[in-house]
Each structure stands twice: as structure tokens, then as C-alpha cells.
PDB file of N, CA and C in Angstrom:
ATOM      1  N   UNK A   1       2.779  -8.268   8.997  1.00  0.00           N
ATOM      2  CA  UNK A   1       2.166  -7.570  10.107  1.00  0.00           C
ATOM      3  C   UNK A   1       2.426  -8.397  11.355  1.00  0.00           C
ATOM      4  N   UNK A   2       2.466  -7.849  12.413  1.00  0.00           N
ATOM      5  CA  UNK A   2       3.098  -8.665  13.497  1.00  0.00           C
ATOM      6  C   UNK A   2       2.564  -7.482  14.792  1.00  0.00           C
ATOM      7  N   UNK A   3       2.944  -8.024  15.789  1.00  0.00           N
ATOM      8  CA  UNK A   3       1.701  -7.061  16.934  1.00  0.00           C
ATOM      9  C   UNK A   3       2.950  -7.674  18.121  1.00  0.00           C
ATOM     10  N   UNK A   4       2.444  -6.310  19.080  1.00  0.00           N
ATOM     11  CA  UNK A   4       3.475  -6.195  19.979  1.00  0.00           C
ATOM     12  C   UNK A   4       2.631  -5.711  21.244  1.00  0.00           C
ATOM     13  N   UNK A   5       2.681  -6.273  22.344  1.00  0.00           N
ATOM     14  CA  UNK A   5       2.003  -5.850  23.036  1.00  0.00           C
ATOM     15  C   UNK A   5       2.835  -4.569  24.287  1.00  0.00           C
ATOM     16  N   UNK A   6       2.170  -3.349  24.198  1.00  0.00           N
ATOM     17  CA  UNK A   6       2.095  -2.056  24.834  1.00  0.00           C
ATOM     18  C   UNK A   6       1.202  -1.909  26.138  1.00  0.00           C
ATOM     19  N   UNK A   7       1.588  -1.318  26.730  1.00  0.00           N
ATOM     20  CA  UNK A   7       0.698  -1.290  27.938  1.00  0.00           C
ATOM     21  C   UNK A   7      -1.082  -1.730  27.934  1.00  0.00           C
ATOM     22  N   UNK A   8      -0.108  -3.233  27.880  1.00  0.00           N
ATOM     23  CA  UNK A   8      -1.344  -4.166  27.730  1.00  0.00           C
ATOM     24  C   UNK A   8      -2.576  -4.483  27.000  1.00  0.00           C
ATOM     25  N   UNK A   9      -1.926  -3.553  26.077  1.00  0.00           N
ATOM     26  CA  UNK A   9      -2.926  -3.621  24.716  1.00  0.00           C
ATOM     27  C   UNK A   9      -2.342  -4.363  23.042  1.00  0.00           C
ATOM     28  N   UNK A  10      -2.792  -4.921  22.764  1.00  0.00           N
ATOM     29  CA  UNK A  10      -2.285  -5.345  21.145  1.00  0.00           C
ATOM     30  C   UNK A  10      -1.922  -4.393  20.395  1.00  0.00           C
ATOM     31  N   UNK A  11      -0.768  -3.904  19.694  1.00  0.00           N
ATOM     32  CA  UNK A  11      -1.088  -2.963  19.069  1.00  0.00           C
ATOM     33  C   UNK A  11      -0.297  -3.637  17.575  1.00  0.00           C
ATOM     34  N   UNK A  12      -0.673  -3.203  16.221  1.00  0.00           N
ATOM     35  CA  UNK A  12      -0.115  -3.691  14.938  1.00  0.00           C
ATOM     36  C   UNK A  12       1.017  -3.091  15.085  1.00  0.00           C
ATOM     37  N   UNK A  13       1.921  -3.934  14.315  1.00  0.00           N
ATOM     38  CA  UNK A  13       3.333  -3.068  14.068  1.00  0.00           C
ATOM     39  C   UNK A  13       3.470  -4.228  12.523  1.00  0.00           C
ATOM     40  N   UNK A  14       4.249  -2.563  11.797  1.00  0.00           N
ATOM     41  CA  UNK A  14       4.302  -3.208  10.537  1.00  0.00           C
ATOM     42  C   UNK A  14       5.848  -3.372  10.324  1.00  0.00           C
ATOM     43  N   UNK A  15       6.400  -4.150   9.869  1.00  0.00           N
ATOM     44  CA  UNK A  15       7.732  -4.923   9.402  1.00  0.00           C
ATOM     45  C   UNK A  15       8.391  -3.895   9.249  1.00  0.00           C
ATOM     46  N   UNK A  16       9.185  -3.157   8.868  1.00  0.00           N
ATOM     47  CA  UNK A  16      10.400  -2.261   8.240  1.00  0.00           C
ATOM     48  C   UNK A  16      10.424  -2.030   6.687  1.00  0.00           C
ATOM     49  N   UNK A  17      10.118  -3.360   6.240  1.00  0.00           N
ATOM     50  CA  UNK A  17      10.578  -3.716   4.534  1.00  0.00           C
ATOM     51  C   UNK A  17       9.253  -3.046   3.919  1.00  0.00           C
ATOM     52  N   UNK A  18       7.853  -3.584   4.654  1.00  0.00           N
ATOM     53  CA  UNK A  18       6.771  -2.813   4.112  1.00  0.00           C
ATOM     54  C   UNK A  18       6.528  -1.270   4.246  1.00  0.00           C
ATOM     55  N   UNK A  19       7.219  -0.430   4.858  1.00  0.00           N
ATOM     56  CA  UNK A  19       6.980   0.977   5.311  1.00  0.00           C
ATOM     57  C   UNK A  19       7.997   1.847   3.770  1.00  0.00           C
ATOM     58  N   UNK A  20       7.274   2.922   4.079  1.00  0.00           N
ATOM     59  CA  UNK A  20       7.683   3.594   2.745  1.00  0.00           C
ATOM     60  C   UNK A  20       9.191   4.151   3.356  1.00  0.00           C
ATOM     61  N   UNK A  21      10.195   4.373   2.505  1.00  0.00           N
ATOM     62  CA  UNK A  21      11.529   3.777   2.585  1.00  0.00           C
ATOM     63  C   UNK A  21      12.249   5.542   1.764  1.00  0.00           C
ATOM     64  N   UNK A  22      11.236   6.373   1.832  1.00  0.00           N
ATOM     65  CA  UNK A  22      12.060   7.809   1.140  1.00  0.00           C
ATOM     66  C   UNK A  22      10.507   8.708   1.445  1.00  0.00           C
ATOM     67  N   UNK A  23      11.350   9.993   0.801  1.00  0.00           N
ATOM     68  CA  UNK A  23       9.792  11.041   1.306  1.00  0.00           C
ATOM     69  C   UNK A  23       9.255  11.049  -0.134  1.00  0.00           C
ATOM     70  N   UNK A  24       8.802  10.793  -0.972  1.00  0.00           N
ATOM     71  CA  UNK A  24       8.074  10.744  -2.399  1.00  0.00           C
ATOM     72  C   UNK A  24       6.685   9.472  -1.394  1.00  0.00           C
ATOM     73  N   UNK A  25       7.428   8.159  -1.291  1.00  0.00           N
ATOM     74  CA  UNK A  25       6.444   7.496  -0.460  1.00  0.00           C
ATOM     75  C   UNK A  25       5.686   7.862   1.045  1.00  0.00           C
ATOM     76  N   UNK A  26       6.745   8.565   1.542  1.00  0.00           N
ATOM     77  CA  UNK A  26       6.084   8.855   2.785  1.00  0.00           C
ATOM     78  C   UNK A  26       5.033   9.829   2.646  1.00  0.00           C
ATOM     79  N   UNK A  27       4.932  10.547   1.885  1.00  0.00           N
ATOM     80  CA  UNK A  27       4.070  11.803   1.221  1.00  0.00           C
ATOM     81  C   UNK A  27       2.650  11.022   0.572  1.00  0.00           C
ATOM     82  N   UNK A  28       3.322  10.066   0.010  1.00  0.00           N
ATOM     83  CA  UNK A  28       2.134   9.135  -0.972  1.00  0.00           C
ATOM     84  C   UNK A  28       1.120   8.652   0.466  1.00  0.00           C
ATOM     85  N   UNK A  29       1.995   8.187   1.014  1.00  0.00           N
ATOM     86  CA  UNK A  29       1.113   7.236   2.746  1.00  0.00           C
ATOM     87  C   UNK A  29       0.235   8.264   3.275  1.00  0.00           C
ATOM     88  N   UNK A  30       1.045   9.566   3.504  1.00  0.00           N
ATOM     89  CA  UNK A  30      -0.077  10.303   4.679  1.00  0.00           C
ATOM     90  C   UNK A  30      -1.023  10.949   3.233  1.00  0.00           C
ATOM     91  N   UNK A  31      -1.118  10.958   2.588  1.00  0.00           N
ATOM     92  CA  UNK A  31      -2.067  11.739   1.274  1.00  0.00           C
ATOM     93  C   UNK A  31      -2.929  10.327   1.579  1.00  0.00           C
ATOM     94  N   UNK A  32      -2.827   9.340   0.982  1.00  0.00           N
ATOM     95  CA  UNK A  32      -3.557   8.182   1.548  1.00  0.00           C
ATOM     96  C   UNK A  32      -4.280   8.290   2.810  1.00  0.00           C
ATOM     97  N   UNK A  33      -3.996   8.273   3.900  1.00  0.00           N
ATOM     98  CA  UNK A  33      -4.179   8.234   4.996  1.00  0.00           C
ATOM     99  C   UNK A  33      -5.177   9.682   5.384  1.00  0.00           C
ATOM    100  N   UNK A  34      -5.029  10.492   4.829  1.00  0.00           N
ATOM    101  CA  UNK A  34      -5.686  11.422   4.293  1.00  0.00           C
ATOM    102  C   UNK A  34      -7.324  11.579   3.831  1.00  0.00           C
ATOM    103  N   UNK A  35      -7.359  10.583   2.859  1.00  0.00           N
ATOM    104  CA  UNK A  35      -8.163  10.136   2.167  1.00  0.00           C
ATOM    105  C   UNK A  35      -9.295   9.410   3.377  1.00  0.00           C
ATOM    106  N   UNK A  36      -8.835   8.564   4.254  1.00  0.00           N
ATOM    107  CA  UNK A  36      -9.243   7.776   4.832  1.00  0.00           C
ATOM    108  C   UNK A  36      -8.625   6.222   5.059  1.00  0.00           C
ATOM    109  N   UNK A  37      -7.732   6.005   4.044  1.00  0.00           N
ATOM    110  CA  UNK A  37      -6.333   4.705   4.478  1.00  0.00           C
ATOM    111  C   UNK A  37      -6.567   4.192   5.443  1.00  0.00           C
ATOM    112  N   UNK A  38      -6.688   3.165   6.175  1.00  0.00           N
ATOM    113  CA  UNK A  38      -5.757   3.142   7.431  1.00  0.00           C
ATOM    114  C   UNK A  38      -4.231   2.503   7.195  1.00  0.00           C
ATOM    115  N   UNK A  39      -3.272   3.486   7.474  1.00  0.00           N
ATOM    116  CA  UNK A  39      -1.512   2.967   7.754  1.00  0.00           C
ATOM    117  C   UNK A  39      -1.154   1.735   8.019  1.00  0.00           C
ATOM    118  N   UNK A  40      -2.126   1.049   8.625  1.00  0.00           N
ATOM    119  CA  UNK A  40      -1.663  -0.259   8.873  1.00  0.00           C
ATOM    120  C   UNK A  40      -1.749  -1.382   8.046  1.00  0.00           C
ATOM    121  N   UNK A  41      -2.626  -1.009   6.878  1.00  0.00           N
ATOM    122  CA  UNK A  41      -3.553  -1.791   5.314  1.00  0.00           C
ATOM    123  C   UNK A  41      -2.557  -1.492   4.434  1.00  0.00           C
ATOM    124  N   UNK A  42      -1.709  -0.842   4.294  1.00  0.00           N
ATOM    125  CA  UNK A  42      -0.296  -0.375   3.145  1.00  0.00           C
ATOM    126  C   UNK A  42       0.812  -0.748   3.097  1.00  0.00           C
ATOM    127  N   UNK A  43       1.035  -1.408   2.518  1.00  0.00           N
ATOM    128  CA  UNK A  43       2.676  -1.982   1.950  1.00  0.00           C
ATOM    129  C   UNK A  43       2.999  -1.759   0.924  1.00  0.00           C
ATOM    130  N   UNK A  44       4.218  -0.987   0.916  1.00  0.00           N
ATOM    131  CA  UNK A  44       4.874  -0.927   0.051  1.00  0.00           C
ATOM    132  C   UNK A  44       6.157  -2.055  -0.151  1.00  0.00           C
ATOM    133  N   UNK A  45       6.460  -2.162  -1.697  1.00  0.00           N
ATOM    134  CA  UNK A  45       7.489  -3.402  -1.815  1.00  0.00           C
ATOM    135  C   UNK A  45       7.954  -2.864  -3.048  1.00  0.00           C
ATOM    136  N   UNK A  46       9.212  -3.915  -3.459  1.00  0.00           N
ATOM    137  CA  UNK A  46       9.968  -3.869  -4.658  1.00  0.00           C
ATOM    138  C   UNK A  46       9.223  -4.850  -5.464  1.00  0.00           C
ATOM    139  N   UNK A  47       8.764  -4.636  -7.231  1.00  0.00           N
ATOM    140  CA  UNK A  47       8.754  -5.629  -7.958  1.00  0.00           C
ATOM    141  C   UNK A  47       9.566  -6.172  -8.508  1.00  0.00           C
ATOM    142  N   UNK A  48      10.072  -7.452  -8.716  1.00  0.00           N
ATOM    143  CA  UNK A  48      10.788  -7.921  -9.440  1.00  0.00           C
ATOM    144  C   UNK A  48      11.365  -7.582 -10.956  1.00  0.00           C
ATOM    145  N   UNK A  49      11.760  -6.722 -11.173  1.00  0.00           N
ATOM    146  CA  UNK A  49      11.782  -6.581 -12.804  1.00  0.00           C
ATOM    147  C   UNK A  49      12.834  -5.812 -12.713  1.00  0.00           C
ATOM    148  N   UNK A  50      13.335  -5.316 -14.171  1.00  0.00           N
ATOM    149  CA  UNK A  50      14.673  -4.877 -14.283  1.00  0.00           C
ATOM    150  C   UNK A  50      14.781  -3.666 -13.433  1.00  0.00           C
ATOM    151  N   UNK A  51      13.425  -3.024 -13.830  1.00  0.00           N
ATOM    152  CA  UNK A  51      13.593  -1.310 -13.102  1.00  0.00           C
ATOM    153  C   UNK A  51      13.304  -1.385 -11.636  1.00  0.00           C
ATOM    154  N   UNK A  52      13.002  -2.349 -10.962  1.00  0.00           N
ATOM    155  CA  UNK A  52      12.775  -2.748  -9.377  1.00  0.00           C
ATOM    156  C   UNK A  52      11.974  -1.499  -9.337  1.00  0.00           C
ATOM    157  N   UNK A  53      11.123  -1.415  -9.945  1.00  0.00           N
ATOM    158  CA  UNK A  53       9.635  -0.689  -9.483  1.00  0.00           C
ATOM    159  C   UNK A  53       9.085  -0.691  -7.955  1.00  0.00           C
ATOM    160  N   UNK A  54       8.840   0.609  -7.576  1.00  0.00           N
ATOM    161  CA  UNK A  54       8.320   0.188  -5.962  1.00  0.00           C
ATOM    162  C   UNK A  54       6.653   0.517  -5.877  1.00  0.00           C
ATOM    163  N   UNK A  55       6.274  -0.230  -5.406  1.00  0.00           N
ATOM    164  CA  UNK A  55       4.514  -0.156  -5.495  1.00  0.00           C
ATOM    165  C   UNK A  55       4.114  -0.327  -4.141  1.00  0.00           C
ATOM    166  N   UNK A  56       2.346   0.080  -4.206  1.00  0.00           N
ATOM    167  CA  UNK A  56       1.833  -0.304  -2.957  1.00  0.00           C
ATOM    168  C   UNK A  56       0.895  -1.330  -3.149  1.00  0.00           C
ATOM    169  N   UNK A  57       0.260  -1.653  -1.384  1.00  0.00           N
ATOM    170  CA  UNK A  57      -0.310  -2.887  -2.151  1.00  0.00           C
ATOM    171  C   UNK A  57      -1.398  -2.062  -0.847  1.00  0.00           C
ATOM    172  N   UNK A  58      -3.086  -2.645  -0.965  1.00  0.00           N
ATOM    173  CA  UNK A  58      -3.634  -2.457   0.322  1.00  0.00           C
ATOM    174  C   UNK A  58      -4.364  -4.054   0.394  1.00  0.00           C
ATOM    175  N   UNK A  59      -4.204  -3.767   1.850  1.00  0.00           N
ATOM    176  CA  UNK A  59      -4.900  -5.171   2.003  1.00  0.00           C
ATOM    177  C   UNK A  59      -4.672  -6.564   1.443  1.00  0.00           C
ATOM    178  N   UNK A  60      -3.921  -6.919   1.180  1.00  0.00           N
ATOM    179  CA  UNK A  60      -3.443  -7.717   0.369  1.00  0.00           C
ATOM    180  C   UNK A  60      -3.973  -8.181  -1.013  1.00  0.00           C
ATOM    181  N   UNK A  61      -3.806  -7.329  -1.897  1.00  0.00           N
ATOM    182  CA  UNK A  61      -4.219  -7.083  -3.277  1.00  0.00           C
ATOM    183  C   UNK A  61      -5.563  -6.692  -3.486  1.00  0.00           C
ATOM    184  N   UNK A  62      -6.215  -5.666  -2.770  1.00  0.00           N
ATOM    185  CA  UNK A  62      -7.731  -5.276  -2.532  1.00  0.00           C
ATOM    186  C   UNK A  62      -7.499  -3.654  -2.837  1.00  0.00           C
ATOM    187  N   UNK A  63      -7.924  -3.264  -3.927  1.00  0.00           N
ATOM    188  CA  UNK A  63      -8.396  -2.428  -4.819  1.00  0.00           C
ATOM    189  C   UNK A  63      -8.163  -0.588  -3.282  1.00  0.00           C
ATOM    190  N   UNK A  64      -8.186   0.520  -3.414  1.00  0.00           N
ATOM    191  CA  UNK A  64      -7.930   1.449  -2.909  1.00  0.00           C
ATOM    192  C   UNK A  64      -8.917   2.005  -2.637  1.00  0.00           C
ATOM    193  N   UNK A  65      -9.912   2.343  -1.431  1.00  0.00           N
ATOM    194  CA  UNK A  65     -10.937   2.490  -0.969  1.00  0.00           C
ATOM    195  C   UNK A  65     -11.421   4.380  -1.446  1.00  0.00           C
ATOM    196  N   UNK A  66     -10.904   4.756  -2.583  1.00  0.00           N
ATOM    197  CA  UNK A  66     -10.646   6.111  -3.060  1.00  0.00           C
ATOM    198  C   UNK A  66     -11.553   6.286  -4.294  1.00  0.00           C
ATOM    199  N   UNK A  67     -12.156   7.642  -4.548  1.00  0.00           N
ATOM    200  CA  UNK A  67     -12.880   7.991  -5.372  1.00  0.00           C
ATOM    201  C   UNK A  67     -11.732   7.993  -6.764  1.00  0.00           C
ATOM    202  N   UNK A  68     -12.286   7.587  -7.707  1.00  0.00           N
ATOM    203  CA  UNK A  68     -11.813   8.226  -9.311  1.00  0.00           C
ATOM    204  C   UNK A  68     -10.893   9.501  -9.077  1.00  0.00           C
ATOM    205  N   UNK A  69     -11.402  10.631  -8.874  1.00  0.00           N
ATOM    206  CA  UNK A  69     -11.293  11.530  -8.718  1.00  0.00           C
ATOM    207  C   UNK A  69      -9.780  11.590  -7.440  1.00  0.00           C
ATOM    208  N   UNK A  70     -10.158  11.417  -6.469  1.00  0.00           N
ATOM    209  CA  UNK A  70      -8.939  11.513  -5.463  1.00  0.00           C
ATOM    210  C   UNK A  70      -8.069  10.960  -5.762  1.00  0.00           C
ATOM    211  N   UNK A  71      -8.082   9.211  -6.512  1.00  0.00           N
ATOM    212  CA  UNK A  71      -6.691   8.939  -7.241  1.00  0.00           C
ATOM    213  C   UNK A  71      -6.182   9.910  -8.286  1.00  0.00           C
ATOM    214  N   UNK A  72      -6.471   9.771  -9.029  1.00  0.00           N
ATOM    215  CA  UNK A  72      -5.988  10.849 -10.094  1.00  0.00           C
ATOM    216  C   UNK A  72      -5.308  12.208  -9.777  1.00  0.00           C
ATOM    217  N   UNK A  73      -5.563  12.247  -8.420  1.00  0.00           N
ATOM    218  CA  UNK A  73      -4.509  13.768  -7.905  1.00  0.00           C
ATOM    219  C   UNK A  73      -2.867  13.118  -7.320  1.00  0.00           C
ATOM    220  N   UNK A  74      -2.900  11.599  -7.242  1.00  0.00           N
ATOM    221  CA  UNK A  74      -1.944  10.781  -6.823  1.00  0.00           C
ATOM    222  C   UNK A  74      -0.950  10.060  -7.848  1.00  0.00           C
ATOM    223  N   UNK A  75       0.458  10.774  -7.921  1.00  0.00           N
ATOM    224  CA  UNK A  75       1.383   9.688  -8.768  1.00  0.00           C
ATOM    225  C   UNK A  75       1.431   8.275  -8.357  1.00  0.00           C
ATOM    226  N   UNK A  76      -0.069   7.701  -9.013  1.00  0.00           N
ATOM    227  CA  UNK A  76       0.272   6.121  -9.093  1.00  0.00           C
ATOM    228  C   UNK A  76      -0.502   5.720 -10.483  1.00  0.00           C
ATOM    229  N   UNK A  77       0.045   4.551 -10.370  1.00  0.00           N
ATOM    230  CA  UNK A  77      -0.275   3.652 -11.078  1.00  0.00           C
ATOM    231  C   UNK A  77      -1.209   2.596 -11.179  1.00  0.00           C
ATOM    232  N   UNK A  78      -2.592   2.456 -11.407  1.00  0.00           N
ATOM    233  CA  UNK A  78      -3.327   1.118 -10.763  1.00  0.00           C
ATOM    234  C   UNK A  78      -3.023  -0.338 -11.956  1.00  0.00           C
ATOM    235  N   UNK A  79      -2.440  -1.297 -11.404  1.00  0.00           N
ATOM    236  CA  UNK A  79      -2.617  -2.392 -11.653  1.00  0.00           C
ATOM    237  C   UNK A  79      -3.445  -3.391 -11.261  1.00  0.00           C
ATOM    238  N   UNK A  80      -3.578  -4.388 -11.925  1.00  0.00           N
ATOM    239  CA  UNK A  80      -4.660  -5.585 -11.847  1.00  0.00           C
ATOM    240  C   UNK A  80      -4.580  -6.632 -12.560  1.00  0.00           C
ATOM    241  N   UNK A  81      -4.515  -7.431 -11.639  1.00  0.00           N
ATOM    242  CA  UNK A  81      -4.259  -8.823 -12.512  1.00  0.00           C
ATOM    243  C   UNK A  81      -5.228 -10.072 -12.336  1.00  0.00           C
ATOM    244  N   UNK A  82      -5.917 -10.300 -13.087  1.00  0.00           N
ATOM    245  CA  UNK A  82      -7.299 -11.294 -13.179  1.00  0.00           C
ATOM    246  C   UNK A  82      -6.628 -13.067 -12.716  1.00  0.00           C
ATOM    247  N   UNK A  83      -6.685 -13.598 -11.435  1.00  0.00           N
ATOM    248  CA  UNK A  83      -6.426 -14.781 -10.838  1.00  0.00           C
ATOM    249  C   UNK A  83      -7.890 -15.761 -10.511  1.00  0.00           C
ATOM    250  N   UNK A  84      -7.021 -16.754 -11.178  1.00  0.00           N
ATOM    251  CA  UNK A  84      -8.322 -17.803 -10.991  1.00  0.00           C
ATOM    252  C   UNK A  84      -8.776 -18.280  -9.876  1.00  0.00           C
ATOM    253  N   UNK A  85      -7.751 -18.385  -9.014  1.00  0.00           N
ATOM    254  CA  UNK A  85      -7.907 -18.786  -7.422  1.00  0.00           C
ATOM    255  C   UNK A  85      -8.390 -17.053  -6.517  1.00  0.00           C
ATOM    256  N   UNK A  86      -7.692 -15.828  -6.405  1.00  0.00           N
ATOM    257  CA  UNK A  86      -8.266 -15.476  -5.980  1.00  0.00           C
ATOM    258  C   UNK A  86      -8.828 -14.168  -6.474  1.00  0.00           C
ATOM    259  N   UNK A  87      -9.427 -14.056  -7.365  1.00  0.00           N
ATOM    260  CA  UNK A  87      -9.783 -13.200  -8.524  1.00  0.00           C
ATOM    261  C   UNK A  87      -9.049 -12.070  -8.780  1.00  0.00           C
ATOM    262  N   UNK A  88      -9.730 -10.480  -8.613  1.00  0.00           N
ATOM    263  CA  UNK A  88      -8.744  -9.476  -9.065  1.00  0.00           C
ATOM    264  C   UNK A  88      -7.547  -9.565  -8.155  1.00  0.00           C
ATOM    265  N   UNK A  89      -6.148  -8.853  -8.268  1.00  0.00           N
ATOM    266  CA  UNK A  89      -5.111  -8.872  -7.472  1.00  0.00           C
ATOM    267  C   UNK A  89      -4.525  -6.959  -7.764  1.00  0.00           C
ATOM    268  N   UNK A  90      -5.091  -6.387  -6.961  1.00  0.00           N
ATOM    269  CA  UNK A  90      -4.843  -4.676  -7.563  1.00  0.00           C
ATOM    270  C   UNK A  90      -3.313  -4.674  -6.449  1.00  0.00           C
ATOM    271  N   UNK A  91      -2.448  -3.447  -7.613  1.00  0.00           N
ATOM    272  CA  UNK A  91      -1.234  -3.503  -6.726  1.00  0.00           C
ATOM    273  C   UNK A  91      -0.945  -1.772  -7.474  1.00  0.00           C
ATOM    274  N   UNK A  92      -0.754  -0.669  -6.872  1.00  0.00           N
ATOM    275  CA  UNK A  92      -0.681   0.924  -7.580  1.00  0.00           C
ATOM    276  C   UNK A  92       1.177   0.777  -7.472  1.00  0.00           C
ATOM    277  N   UNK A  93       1.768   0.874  -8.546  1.00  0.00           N
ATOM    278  CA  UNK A  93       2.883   1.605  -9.025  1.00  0.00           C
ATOM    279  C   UNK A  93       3.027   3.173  -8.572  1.00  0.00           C
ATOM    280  N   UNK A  94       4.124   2.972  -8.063  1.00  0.00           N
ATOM    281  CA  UNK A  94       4.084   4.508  -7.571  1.00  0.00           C
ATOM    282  C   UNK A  94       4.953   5.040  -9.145  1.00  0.00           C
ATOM    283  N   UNK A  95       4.557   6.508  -9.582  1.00  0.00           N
ATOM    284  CA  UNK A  95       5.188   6.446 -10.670  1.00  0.00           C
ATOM    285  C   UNK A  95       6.110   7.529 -10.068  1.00  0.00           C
TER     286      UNK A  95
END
């Protein structure tokens, strides 16, 4: 995240690499955003692995501010990974 200043105001601007990168994701963002998201809390990235899986992340590994119910109308995936330093780490697989 990085900020650029506009007629004299701060405004966020998000990197290139984190923005959704086809319309399956761009569809996923505003359905999010939808929900209540804010666009600027979402990154999407590549995982490392054979199938270079693309996922989102909010907030930097902080769980999706969404009912049961409203995920479940969404092709994702919720992951979670239990860290000793900074406890849960949630990251949704887009499937």
C-alpha cells in the first residue's frame, strides 16, 4: 500500500501486483465490496505451489468481515493457519 498525494489530500493507492489481475477476480472484489469490503483491505497474490493458486488476503491475514451465509454464495476458499507469533493467519483461495 503506498499513498499518493491528490489535490492535497492523501489518498491509498494499491500496488498493481495486489489488484485482481482478470474478471473472475474483479467480480470476486466488487461482490466483496458489496458486502461491505473496503477495496483498499484486499490483496490478491500468487501462492507458491505447483498450481500457483491465486488467493485473497484482507488486512493482512484477518479473517473476512462476512456472514456464513454471504461467503458461501462466493467461489472461495477459507484458509487458516494457527501461528505462534501472530496467531490465526486467514488467506480465501479463490476456487
Amino acid at each position: 500500500m503506498s499513498y499518493q498525494i491528490i489535490d492535497e489530500k492523501y489518498i491509498k493507492m494499491r500496488h498493481e501486483s495486489v489488484m485482481p489481475q482478470n474478471p473472475t477476480e474483479q467480480s470476486l472484489e466488487n461482490a466483496l465490496v458489496e458486502l461491505g469490503v473496503d477495496r483498499e483491505d484486499l490483496e490478491f497474490s500468487t501462492a507458491i505451489n505447483p498450481n500457483s493458486t491465486r488467493y485473497i488476503r484482507y488486512r493482512y491475514w484477518r479473517p473476512l468481515p462476512i456472514s456464513n451465509h454471504d461467503f458461501a454464495e462466493l467461489p472461495l476458499y477459507e484458509n487458516f493457519l494457527e501461528e505462534d507469533d501472530c496467531g490465526n493467519l486467514y488467506s480465501y483461495e479463490i476456487l
